[in-house]
Protein backbone atom coordinates (compact mmCIF):
# COMPACT_ATOMS: atom_id res chain seq x y z
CA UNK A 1 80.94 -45.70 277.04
CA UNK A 2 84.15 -48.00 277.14
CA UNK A 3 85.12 -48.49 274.02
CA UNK A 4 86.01 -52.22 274.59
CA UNK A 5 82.13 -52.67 274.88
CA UNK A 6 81.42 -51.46 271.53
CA UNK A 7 80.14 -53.82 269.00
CA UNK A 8 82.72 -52.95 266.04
CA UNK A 9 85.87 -53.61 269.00
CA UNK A 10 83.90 -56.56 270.51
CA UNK A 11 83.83 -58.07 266.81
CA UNK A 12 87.61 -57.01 266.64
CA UNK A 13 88.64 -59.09 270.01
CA UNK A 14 86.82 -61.66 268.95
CA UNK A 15 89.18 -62.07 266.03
CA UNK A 16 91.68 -61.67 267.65
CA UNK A 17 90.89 -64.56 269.96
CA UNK A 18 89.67 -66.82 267.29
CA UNK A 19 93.56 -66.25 265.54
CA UNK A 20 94.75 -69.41 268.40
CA UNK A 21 92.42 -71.45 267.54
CA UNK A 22 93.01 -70.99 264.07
CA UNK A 23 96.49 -71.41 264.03
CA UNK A 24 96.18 -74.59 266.18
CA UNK A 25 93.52 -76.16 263.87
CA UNK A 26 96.02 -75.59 260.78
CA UNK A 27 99.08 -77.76 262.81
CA UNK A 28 96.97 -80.21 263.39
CA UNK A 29 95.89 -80.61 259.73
CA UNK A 30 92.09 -80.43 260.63
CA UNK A 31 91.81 -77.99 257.24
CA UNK A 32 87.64 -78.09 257.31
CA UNK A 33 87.81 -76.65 260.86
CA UNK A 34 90.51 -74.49 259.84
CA UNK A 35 88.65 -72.90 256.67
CA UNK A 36 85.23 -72.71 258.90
CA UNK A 37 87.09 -70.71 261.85
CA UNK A 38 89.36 -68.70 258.66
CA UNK A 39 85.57 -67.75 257.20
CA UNK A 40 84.14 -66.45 260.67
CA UNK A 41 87.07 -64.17 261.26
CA UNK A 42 86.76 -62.75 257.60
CA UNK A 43 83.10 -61.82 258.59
CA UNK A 44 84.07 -59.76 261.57
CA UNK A 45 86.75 -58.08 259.59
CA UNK A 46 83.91 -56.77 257.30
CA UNK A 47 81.01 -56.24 259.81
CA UNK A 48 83.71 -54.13 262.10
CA UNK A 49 84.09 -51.64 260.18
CA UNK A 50 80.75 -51.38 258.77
CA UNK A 51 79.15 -51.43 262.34
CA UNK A 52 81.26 -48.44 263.37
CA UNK A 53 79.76 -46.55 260.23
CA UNK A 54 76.56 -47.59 260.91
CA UNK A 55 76.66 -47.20 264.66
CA UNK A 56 78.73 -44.18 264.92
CA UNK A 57 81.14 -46.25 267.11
CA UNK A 58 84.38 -45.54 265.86
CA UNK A 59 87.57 -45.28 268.28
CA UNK A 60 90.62 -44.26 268.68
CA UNK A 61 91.07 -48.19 270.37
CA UNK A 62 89.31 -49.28 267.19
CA UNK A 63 91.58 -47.62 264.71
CA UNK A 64 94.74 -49.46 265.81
CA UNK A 65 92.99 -52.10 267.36
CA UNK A 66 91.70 -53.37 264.05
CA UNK A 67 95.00 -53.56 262.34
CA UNK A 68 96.78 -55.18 265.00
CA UNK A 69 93.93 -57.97 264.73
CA UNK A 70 94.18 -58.29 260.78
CA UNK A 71 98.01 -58.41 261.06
CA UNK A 72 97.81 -60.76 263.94
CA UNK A 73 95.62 -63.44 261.88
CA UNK A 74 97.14 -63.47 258.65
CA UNK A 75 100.77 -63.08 259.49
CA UNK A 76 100.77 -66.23 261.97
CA UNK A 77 99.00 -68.05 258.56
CA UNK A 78 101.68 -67.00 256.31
CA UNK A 79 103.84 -68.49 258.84
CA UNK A 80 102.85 -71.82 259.76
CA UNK A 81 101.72 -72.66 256.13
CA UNK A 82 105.06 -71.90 254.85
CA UNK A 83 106.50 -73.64 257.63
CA UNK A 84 104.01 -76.30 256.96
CA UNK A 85 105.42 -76.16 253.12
CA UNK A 86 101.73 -75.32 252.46
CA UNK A 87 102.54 -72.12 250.85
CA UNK A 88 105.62 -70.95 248.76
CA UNK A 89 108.31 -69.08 251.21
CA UNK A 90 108.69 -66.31 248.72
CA UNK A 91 104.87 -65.40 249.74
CA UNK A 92 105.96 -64.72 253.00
CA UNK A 93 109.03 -63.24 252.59
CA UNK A 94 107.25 -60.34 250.38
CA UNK A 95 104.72 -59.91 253.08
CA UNK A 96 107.01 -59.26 255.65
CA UNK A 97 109.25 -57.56 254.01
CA UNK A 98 106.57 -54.78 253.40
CA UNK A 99 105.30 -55.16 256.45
CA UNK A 100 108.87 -54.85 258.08
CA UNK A 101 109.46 -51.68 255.79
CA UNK A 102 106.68 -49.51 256.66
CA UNK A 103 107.34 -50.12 260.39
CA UNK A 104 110.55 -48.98 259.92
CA UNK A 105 109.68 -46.25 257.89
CA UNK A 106 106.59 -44.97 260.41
CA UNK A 107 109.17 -45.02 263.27
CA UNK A 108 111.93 -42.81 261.17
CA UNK A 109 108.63 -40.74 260.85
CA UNK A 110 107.27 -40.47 264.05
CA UNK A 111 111.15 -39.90 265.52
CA UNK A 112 112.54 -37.28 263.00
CA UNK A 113 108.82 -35.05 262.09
CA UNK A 114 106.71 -36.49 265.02
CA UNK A 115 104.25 -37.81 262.54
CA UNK A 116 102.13 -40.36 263.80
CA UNK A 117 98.59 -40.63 261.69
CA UNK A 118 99.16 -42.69 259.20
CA UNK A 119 96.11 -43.40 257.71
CA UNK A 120 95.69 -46.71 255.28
CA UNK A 121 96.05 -46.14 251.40
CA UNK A 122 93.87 -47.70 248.35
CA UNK A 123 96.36 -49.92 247.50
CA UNK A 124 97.07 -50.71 250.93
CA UNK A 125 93.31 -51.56 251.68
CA UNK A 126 93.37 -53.77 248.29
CA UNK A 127 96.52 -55.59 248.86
CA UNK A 128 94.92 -56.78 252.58
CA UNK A 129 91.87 -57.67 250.57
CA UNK A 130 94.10 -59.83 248.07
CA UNK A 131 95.91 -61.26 251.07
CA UNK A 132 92.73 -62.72 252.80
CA UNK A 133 91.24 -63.63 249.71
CA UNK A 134 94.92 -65.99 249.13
CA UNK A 135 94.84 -67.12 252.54
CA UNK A 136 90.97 -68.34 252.34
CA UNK A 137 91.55 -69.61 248.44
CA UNK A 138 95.02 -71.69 249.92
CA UNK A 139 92.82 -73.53 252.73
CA UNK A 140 89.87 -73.83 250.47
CA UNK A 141 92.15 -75.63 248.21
CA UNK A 142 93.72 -77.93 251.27
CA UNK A 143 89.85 -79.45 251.72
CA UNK A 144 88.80 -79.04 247.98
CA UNK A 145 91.45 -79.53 245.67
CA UNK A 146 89.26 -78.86 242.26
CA UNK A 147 91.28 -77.14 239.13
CA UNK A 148 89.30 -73.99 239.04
CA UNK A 149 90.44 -73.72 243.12
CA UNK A 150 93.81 -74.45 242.55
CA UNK A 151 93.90 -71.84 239.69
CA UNK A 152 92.46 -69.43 241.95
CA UNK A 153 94.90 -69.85 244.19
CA UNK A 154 97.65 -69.21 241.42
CA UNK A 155 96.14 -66.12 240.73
CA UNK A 156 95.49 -64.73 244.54
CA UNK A 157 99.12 -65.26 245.52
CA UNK A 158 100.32 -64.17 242.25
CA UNK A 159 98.06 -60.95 242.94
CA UNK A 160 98.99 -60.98 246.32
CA UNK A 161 102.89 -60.48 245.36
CA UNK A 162 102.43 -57.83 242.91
CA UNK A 163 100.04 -55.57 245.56
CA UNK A 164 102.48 -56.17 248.15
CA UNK A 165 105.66 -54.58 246.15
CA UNK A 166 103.33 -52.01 244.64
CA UNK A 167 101.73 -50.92 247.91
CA UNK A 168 105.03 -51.16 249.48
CA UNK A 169 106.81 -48.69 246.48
CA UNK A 170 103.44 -46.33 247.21
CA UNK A 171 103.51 -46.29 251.14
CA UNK A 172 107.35 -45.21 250.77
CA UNK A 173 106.19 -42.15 247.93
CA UNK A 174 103.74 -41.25 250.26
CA UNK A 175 105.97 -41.13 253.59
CA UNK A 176 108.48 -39.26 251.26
CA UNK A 177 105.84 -36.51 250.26
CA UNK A 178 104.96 -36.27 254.03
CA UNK A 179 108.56 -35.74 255.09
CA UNK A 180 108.96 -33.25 252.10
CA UNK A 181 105.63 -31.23 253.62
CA UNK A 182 107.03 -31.55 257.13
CA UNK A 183 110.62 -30.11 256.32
CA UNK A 184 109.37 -26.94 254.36
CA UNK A 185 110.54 -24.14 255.91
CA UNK A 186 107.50 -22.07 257.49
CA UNK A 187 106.22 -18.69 255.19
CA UNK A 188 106.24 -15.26 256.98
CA UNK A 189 103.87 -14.34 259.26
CA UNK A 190 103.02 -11.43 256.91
CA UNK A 191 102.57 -13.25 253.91
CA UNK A 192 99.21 -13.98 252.10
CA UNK A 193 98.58 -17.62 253.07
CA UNK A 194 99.43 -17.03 256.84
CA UNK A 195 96.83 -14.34 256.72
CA UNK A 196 94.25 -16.24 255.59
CA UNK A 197 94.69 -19.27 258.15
CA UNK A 198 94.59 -16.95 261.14
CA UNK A 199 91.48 -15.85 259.91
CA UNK A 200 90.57 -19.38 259.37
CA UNK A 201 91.60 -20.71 262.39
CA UNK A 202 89.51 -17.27 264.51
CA UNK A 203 86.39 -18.17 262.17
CA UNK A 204 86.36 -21.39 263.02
CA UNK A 205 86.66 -20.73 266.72
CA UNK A 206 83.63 -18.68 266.56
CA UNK A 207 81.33 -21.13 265.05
């Protein structure tokens, strides 16, 4: 099957086309639109991944598809509504500054060790939570400006900022620990623990 045609990726390029439209809708100040369109992209974000699951439809495409798609949406929002003066620029400049990091980071890895799977953390997939939740509290607040809203969205972006440096601090232990595995110097061929992966590795091709 092409994986394009899969309902989990199907969901994810529809995000992905919906970010335009989004972004366009927030320029032009048209903030119900905006939220509506912000709301239906959340949805596919959670039915994605859950569809794969379900389906038994998960990708390689999918795996760095989806990503690209969630970074795609809410990076062009924290753009235009700082830009916009919407949202405070210190937001923003923590989100891209982690964001910014770990690419840097995952291409010293991938050029020095050759790693390349670097799969998403706890605090990783809670601090994208707390960054949609922000995003969908901020525009929520632009159309309904109520005090328990705009207290929410005091405490989303507040939450937002401390996730961000404390993922950030954890992706960096973690890449560190990874580099520390990859540099060990490789035990003897005689020892104990090569032993018993050879005999791993044989029983495992016989089943």
């Amino acid at each position: 099957m092409n994986p394009l045609r899969t309902a989990p990726n199907l969901l994810t390029l529809l995000r992905i086309c919906l970010s335009p439209f989004l972004i366009v809708a927030v320029v032009e100040r048209r903030f119900p639109l905006a939220f509506g369109l912000f709301l239906v992209a959340a949805c596919t974000d959670a039915l994605d991944g859950w569809i794969a699951r379900w389906l038994r439809q998960r990708t390689m495409l999918g795996q760095y598809l989806d990503p690209v798609a969630d970074k795609l949406l809410l990076s062009s929002l924290f753009l235009v509504l700082t830009y916009m003066r919407i949202l405070e620029p210190r937001v923003t400049v923590m989100v891209f500054g982690r964001d910014l990091g770990m690419l840097l980071v995952a291409g010293i890895l991938y050029a020095t060790a050759g790693l390349r799977d670097f799969h998403p953390t706890i605090l990783g997939k809670v601090n994208s939570f707390s960054q949609v939740m922000a995003i969908g509290v901020v525009l929520l607040y632009l159309i309904y400006p109520q005090p328990w809203v705009a207290l929410a969205r005091m405490a989303t972006l507040d939450a937002t900022i401390l996730l961000t440096v404390a993922s950030g601090f954890h992706y960096a232990w973690v890449a560190s620990q990874r580099i520390g595995t990859v540099g060990e110097p490789e035990s003897d061929g005689r020892s104990e623990g090569s032993v018993v992966s050879i005999l791993s590795s044989r029983e495992r091709r016989r089943n």
